[in-house]
Protein backbone atom coordinates (compact mmCIF):
# COMPACT_ATOMS: atom_id res chain seq x y z
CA UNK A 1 171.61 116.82 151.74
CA UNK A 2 171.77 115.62 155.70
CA UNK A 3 171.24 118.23 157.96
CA UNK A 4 174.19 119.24 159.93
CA UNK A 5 172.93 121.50 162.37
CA UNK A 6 174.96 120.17 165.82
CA UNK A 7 172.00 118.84 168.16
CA UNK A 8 173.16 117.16 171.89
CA UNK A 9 172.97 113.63 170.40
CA UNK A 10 175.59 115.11 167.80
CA UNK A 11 178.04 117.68 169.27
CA UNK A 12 179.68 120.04 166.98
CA UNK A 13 180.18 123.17 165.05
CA UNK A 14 178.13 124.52 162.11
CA UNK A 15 178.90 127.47 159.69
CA UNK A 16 177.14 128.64 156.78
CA UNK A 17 177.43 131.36 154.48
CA UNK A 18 175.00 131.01 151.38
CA UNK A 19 176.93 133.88 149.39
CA UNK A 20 179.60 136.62 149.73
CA UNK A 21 177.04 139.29 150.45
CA UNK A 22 174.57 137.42 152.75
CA UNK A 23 175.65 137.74 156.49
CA UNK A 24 177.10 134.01 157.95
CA UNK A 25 175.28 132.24 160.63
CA UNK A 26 176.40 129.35 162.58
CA UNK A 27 175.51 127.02 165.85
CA UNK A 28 177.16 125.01 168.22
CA UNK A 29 176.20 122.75 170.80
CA UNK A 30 178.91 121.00 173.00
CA UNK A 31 178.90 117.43 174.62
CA UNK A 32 178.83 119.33 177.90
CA UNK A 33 175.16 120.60 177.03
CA UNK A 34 176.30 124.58 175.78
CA UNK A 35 174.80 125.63 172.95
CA UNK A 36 174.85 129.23 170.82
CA UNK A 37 174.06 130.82 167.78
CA UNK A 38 174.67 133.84 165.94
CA UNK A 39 174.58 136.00 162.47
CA UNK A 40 176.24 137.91 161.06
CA UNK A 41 180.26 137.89 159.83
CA UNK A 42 181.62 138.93 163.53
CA UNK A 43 179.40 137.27 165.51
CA UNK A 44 179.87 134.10 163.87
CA UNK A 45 183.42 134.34 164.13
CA UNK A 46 183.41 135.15 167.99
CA UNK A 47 181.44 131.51 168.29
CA UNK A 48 183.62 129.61 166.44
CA UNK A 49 186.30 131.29 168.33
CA UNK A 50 184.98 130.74 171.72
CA UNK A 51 183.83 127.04 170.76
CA UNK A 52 187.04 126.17 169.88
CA UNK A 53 188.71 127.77 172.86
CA UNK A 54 186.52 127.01 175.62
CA UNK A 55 183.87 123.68 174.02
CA UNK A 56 184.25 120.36 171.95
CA UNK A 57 188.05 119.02 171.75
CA UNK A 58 188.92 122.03 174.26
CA UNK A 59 187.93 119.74 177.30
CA UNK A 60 186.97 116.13 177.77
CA UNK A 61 183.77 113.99 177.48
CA UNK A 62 183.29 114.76 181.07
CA UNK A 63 182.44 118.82 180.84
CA UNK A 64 185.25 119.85 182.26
């Protein structure tokens, strides 16, 4: 399988959860150069949250 952990040459959004009981970790870099990470249920959904709010189609090419 590729690897699809987002890295600045390819922007994006990653999520994985391996089962229900193992906690969910996820990255995200942005074309603008922001990148994050977290574990853990919450935390993972406060960075997809804020990635899709505030990174990636939220503003342009440009970093604004």
């Amino acid at each position: 399988m590729a690897d699809l952990t987002p890295t600045s040459d390819r922007p994006g959004l990653h999520v994985s959860k391996p089962s229900p009981n193992a906690p969910a970790t996820g990255s995200a870099v942005c074309h603008c150069g922001a990148s994050a990470t977290a574990t853990g249920d919450s935390q993972v959904k406060a960075l997809v949250e804020g990635y899709t709010a505030n990174h990636g189609a939220a503003h342009d090419r440009t970093g604004r």
